[in-house]
N, C-alpha and C. Protein backbone atom coordinates (compact mmCIF):
# COMPACT_ATOMS: atom_id res chain seq x y z
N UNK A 1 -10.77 -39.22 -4.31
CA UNK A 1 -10.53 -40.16 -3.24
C UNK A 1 -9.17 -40.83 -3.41
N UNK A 2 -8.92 -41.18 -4.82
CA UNK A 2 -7.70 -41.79 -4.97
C UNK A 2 -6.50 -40.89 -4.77
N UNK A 3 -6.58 -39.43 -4.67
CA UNK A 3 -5.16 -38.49 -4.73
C UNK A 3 -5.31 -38.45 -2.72
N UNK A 4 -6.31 -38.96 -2.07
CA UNK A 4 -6.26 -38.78 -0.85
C UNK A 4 -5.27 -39.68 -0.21
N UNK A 5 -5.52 -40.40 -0.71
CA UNK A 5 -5.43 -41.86 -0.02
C UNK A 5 -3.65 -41.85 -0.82
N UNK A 6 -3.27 -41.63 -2.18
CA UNK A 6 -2.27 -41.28 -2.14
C UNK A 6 -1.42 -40.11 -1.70
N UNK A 7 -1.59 -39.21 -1.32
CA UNK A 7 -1.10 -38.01 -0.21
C UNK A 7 -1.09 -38.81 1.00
N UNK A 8 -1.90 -39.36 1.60
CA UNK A 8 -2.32 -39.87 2.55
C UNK A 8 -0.76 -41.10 2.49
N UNK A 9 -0.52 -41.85 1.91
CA UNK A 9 0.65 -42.73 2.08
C UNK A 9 1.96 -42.53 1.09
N UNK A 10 1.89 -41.07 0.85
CA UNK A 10 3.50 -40.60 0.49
C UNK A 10 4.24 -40.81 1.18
N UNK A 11 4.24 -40.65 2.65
CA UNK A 11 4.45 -41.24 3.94
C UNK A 11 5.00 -39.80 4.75
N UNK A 12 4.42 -38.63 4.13
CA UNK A 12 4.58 -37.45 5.12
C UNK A 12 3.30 -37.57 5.94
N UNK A 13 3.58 -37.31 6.93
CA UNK A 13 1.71 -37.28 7.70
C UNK A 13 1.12 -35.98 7.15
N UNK A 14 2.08 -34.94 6.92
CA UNK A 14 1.74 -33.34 7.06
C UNK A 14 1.34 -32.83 5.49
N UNK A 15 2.25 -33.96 4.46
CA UNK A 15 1.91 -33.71 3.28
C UNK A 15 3.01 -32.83 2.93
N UNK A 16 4.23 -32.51 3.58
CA UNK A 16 4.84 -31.59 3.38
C UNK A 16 6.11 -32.72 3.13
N UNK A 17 6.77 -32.62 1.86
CA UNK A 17 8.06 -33.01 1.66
C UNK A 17 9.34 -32.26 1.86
N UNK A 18 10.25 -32.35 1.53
CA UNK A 18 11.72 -31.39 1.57
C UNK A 18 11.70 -30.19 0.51
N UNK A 19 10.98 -31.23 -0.86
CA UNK A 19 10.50 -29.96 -1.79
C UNK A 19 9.91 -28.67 -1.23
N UNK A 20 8.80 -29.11 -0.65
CA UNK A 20 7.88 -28.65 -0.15
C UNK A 20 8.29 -27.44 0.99
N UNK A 21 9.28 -27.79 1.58
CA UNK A 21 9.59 -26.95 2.69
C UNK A 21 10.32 -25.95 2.29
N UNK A 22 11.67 -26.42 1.00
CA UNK A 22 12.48 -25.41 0.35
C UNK A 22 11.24 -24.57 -0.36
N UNK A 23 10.61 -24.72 -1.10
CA UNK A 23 9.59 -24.14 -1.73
C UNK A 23 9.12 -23.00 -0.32
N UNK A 24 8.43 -23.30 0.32
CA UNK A 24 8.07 -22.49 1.04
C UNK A 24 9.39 -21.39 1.65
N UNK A 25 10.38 -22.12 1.94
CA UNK A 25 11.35 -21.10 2.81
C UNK A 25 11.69 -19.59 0.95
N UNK A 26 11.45 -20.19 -0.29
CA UNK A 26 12.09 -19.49 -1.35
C UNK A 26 10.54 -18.33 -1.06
N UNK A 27 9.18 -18.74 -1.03
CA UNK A 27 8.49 -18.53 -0.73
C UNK A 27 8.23 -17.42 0.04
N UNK A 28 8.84 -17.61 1.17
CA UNK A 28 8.87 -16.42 2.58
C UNK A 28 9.75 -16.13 2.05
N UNK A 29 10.77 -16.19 1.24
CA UNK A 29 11.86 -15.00 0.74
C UNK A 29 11.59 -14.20 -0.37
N UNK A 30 10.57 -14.76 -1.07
CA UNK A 30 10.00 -13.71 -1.76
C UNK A 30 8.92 -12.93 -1.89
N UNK A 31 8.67 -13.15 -0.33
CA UNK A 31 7.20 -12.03 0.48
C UNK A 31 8.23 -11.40 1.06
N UNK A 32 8.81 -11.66 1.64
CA UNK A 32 9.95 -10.56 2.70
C UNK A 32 10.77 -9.26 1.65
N UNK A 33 11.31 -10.20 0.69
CA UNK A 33 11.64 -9.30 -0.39
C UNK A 33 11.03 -8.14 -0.65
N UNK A 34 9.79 -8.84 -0.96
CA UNK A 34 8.76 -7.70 -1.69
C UNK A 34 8.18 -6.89 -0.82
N UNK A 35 8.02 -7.03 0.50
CA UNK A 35 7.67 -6.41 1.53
C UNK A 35 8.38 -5.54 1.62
N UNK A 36 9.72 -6.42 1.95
CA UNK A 36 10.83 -4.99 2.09
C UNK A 36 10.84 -3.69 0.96
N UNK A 37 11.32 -4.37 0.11
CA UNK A 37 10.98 -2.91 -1.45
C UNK A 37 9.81 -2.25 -1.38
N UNK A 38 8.50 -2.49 -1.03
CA UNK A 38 7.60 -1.80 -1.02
C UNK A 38 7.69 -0.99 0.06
N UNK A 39 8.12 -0.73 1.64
CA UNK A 39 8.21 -0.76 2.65
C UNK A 39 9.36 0.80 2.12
N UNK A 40 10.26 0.37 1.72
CA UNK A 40 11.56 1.40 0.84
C UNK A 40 11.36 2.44 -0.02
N UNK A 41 10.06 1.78 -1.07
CA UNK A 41 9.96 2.45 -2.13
C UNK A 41 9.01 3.88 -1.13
N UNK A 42 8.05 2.83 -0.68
CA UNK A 42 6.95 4.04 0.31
C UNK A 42 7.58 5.50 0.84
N UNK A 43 8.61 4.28 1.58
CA UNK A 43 9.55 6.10 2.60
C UNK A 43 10.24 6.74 1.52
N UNK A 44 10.81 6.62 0.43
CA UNK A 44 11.81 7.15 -0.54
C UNK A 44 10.48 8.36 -0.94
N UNK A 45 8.95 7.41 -1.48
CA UNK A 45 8.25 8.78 -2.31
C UNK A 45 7.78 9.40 -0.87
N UNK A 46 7.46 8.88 0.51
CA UNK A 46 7.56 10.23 1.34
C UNK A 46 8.44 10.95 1.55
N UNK A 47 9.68 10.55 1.36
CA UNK A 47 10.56 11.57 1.51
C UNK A 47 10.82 12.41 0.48
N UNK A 48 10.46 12.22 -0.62
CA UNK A 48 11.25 13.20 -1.68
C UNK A 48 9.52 14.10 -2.07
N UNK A 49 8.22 13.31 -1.95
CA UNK A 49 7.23 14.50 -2.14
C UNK A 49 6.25 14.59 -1.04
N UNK A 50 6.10 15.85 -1.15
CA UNK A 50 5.32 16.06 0.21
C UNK A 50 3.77 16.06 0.22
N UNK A 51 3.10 15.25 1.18
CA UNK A 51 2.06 14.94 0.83
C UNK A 51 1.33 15.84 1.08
N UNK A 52 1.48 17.68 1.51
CA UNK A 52 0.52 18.23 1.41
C UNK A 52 0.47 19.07 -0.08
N UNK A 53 1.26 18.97 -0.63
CA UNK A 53 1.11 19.32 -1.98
C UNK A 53 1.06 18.89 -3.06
N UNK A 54 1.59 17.34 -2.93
CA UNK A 54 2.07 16.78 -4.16
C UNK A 54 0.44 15.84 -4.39
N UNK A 55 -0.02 15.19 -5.50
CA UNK A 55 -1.24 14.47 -5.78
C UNK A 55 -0.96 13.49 -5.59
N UNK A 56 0.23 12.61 -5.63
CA UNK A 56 0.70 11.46 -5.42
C UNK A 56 -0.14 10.45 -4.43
N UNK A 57 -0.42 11.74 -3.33
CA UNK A 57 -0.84 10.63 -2.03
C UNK A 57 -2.07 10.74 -1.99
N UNK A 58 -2.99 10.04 -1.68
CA UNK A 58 -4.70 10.29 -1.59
C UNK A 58 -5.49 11.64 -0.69
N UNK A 59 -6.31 11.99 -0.69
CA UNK A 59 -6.85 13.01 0.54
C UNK A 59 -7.43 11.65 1.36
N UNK A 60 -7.34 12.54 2.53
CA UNK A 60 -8.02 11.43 3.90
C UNK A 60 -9.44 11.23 3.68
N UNK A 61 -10.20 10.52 2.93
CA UNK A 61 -11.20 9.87 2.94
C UNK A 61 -12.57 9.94 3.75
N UNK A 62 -12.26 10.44 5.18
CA UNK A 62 -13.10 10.81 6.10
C UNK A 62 -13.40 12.21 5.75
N UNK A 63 -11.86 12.79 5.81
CA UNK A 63 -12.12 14.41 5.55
C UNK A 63 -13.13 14.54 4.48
N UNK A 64 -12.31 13.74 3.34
CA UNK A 64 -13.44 14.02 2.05
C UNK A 64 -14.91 14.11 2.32
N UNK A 65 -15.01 13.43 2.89
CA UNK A 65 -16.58 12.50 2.86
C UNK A 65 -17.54 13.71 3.89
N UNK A 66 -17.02 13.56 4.95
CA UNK A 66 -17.32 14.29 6.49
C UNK A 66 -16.86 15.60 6.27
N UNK A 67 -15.86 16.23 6.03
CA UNK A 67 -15.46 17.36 6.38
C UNK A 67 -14.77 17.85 7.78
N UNK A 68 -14.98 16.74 8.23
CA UNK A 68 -14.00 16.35 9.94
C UNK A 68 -12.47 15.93 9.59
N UNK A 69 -11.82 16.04 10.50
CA UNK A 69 -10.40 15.71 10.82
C UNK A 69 -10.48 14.34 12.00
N UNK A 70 -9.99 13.04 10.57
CA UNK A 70 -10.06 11.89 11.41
C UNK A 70 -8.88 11.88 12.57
N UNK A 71 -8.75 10.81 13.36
CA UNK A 71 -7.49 10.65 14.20
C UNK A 71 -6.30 10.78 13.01
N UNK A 72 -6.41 10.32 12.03
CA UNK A 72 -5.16 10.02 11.42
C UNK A 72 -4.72 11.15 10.49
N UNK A 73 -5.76 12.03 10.51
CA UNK A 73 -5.52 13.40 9.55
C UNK A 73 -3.79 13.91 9.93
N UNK A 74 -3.63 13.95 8.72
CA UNK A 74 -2.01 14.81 8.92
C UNK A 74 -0.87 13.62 8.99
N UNK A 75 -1.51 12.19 9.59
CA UNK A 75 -0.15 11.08 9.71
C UNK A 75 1.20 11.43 8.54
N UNK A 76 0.79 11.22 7.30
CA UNK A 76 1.70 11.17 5.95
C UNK A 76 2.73 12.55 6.26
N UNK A 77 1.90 13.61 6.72
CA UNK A 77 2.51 15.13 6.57
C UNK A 77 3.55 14.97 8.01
N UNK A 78 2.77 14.42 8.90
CA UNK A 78 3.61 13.75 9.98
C UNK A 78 5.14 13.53 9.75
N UNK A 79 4.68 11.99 9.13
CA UNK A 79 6.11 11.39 8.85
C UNK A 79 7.06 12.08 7.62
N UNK A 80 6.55 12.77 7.02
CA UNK A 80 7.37 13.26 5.87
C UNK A 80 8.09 14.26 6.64
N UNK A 81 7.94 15.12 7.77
CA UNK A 81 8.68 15.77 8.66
C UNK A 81 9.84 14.93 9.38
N UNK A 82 9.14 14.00 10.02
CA UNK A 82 9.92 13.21 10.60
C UNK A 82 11.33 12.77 10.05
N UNK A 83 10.78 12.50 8.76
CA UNK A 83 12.10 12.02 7.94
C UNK A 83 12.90 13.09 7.07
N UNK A 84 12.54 14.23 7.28
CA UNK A 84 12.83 15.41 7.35
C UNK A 84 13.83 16.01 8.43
N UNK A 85 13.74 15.11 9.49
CA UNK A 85 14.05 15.37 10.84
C UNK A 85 13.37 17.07 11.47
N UNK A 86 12.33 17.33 11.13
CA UNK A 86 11.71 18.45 11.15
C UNK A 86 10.51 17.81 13.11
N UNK A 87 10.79 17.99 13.87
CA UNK A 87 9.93 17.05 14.73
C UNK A 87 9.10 18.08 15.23
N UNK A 88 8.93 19.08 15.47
CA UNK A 88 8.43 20.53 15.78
C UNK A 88 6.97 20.43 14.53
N UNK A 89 7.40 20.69 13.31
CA UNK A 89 6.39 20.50 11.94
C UNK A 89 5.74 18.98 12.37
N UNK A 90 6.40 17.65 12.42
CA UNK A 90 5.51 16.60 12.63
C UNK A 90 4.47 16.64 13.86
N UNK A 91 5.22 17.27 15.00
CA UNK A 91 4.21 17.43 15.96
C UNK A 91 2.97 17.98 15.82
N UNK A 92 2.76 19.12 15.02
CA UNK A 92 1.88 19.74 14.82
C UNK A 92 0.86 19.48 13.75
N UNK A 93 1.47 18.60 12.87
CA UNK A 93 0.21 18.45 12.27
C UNK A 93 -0.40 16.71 12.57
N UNK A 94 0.06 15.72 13.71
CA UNK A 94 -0.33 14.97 14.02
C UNK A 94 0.27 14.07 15.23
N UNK A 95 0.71 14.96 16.59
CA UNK A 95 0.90 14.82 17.57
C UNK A 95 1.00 13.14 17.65
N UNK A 96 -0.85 12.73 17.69
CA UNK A 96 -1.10 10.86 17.73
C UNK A 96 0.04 10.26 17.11
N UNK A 97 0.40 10.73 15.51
CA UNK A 97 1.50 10.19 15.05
C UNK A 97 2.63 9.79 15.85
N UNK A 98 2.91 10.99 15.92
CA UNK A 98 4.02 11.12 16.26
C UNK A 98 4.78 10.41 17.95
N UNK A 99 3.36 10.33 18.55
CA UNK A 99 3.58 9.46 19.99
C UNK A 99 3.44 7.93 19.73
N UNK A 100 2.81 7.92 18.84
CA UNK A 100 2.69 6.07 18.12
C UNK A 100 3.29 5.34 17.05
N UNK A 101 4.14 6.40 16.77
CA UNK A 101 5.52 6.21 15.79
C UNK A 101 6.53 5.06 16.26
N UNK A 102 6.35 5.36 17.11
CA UNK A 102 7.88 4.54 17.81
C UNK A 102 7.42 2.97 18.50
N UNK A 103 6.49 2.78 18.53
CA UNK A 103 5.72 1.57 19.16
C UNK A 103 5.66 0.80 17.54
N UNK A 104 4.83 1.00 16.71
CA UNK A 104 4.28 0.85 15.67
C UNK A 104 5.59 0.36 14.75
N UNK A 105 7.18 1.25 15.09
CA UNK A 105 7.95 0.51 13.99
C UNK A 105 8.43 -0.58 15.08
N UNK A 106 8.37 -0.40 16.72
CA UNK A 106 9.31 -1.70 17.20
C UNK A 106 8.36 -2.32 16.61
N UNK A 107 6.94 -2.56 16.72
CA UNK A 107 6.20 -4.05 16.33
C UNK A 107 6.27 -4.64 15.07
N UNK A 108 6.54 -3.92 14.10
CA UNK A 108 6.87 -4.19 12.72
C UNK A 108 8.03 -4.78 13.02
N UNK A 109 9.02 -4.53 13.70
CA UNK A 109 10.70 -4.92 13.58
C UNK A 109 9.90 -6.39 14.55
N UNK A 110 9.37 -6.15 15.34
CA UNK A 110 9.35 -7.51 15.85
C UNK A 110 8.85 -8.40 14.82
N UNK A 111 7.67 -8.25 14.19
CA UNK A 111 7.22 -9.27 13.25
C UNK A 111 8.26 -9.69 12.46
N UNK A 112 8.71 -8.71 11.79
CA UNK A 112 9.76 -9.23 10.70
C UNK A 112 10.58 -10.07 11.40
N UNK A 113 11.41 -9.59 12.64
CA UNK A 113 12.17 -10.45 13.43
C UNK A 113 11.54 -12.12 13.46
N UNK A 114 10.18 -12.19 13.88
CA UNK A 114 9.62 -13.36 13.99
C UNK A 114 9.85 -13.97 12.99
N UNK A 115 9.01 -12.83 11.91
CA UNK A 115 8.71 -13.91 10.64
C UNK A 115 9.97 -14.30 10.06
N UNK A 116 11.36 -13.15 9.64
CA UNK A 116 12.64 -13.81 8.96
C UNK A 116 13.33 -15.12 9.82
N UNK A 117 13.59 -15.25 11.30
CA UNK A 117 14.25 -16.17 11.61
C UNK A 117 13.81 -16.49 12.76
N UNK A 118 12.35 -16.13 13.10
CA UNK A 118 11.95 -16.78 14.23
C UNK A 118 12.40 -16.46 15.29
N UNK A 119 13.38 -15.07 15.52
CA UNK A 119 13.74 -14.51 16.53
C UNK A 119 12.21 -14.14 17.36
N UNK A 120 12.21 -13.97 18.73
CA UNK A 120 11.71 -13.19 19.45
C UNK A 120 12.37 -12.23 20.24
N UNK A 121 11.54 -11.24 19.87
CA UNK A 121 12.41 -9.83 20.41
C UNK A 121 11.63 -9.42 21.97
N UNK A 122 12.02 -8.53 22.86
CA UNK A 122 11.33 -8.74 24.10
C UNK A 122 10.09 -8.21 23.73
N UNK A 123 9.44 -8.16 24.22
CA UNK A 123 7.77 -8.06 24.06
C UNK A 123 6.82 -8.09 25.34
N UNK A 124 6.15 -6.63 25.64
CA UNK A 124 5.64 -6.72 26.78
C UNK A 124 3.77 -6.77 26.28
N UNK A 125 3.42 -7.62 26.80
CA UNK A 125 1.77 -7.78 26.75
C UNK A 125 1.08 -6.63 27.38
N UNK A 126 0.14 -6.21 26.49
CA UNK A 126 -0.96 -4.47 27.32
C UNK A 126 -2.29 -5.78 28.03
N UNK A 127 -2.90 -4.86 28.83
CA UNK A 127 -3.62 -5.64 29.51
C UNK A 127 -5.19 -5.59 28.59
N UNK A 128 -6.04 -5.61 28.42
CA UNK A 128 -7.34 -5.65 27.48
C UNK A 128 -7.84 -3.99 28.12
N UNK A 129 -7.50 -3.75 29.38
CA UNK A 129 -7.88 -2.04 29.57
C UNK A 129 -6.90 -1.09 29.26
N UNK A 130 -5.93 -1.59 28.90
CA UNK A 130 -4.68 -0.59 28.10
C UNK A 130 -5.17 -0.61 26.92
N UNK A 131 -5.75 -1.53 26.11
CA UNK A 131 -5.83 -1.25 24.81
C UNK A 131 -7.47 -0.60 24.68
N UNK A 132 -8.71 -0.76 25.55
CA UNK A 132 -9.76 -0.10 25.27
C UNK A 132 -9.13 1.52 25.53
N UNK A 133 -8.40 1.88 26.83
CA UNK A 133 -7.99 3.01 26.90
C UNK A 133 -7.26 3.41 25.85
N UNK A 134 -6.67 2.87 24.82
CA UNK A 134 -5.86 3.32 23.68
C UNK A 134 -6.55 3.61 22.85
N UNK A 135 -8.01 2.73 22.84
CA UNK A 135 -8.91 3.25 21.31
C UNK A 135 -9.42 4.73 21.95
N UNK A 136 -10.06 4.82 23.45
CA UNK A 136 -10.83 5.59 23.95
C UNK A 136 -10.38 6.98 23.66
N UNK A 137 -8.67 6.86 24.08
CA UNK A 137 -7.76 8.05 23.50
C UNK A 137 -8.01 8.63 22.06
N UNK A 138 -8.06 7.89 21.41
CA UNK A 138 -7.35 7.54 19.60
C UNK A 138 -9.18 8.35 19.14
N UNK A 139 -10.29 8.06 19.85
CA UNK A 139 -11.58 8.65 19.50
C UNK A 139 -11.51 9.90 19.78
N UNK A 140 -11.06 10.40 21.42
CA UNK A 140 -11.38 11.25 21.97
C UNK A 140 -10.47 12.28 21.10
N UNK A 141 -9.48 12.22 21.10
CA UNK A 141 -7.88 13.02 19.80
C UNK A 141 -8.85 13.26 19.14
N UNK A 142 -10.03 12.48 17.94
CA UNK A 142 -10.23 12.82 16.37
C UNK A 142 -11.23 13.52 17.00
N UNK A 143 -11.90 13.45 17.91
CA UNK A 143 -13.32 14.65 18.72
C UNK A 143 -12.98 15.90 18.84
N UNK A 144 -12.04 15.87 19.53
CA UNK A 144 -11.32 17.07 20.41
C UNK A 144 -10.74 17.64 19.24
N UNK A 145 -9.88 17.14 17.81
CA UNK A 145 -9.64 17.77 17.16
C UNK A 145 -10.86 18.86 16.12
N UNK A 146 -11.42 18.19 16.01
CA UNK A 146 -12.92 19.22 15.21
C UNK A 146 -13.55 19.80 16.18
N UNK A 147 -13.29 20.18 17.69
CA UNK A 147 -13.86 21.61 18.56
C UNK A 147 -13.51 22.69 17.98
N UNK A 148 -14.21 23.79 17.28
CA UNK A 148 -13.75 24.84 16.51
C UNK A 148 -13.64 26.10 18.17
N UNK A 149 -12.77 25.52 19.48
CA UNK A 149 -12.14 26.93 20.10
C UNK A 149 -11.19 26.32 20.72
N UNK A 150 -10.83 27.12 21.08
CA UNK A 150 -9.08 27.27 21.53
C UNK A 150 -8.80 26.65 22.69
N UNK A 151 -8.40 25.71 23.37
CA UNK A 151 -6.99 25.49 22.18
C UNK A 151 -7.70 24.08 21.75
N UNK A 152 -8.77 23.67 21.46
CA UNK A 152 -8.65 22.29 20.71
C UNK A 152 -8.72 22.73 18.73
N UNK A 153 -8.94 23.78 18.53
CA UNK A 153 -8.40 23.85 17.19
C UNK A 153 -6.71 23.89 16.92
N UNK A 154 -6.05 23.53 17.95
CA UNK A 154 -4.40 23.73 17.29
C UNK A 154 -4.01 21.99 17.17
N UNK A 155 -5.26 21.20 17.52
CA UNK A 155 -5.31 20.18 17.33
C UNK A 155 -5.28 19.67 16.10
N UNK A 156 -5.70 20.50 14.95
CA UNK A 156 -6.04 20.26 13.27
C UNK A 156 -4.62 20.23 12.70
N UNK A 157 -4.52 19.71 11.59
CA UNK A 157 -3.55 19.51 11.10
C UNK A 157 -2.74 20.82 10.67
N UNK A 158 -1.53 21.41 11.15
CA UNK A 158 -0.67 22.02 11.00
C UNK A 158 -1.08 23.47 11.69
N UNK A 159 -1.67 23.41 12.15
CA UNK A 159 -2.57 24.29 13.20
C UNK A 159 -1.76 25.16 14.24
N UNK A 160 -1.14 24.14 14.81
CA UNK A 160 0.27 25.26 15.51
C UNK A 160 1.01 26.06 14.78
N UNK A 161 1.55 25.60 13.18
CA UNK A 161 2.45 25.98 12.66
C UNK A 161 1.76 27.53 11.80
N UNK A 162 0.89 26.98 12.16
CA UNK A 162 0.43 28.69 11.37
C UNK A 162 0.39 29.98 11.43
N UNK A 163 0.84 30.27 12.76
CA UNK A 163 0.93 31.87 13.30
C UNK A 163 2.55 31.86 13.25
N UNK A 164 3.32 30.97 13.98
CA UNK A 164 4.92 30.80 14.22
C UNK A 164 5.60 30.51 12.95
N UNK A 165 5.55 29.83 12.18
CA UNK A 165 5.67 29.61 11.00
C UNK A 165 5.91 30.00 9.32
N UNK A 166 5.35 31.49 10.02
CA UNK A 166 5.21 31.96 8.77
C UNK A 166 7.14 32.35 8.43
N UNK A 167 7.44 32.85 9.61
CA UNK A 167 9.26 33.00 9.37
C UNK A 167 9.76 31.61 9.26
N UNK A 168 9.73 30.23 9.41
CA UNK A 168 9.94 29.14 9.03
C UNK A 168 9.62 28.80 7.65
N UNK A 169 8.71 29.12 7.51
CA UNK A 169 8.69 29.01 5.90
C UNK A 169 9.23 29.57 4.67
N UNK A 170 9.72 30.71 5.32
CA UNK A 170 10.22 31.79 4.60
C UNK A 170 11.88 30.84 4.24
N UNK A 171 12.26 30.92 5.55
CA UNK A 171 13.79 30.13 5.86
C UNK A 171 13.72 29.05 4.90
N UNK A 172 12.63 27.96 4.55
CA UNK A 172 12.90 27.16 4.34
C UNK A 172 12.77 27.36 2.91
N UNK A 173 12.19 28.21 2.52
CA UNK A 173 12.10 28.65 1.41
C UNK A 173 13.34 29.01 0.83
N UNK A 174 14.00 29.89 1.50
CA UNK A 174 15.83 30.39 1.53
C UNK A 174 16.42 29.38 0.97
N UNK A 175 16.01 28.40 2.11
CA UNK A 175 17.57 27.50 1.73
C UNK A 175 17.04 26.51 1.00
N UNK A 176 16.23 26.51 0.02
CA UNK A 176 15.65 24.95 -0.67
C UNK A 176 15.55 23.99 -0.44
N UNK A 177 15.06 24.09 0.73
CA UNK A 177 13.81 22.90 1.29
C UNK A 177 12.75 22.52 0.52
């Protein structure tokens, strides 16, 4: 009662001093920091190992479990193309990715924008039936991908690349990729 009543007439109403605020701003600089490096370190080990071969990265969890191909099956193999600049290979083994790639980093850039300096970046609001239609999509993709006939099997991860491919691989093999 007595640390109340003294908080209570430090004479901040909020309890927050100057300390208090530098503290916090060192605070958000050393979540942003660490965000960022982790954020760096992530794309550096997708880029240098590839997550369909290397152990580094986990198996998809659903697959494990189910033996189905979730919506997100293939994302990692996705982006490791991507940053590959390979967009043909990302397409194919996770299309969803690859169309929700580009939404997914503006909103990240917006947050950070928010959170480092309180910028707001433009920002358009979805309506509550844009976003049920977005899950409805995002279900129907991981459905449509486990139909074992044609063409919803080229839906599976790397699935296109497997008949066309085989001379792509070869190439890439050539030149040490």
């Amino acid at each position: 009662m007595s640390v109340m009543v003294w908080w209570l007439s430090s004479g901040s109403s909020a309890g927050f001093t100057r300390d208090n605020c530098c503290m916090h701003d060192r605070h958000k600089t050393s979540v942003i920091a660490a965000i960022g490096i982790a954020l760096a370190a992530g794309v550096i080990l997708l880029r240098v190992f590839d997550p369909a071969t290397s152990t580094l990265f986990p198996p998809c969890p659903f697959r494990y479990v189910t033996g189905l191909y979730c919506p997100g099956c293939g994302s990692l193999r996705a982006v490791h193309q991507l940053l590959h600049g390979d967009f043909h290979a990302a397409w194919a083994m996770n299309p969803l990715t690859v169309l929700l790639f580009p939404f997914l980093a503006y909103a990240l850039a917006w947050e950070a924008a928010f959170y480092c300096r309180g910028l707001r970046l433009p920002q358009s609001t979805l309506p509550g039936t844009w976003i049920r239609a977005l899950c409805v999509a995002i279900v129907l993709f991981g459905t449509a991908r486990n139909i074992p006939a044609h063409p919803f099997n080229l839906l599976a991860p790397g699935a296109m690349l497997k008949g066309e491919n085989l001379n792509r691989a070869a190439l890439r093999i050539a030149s040490g990729y």
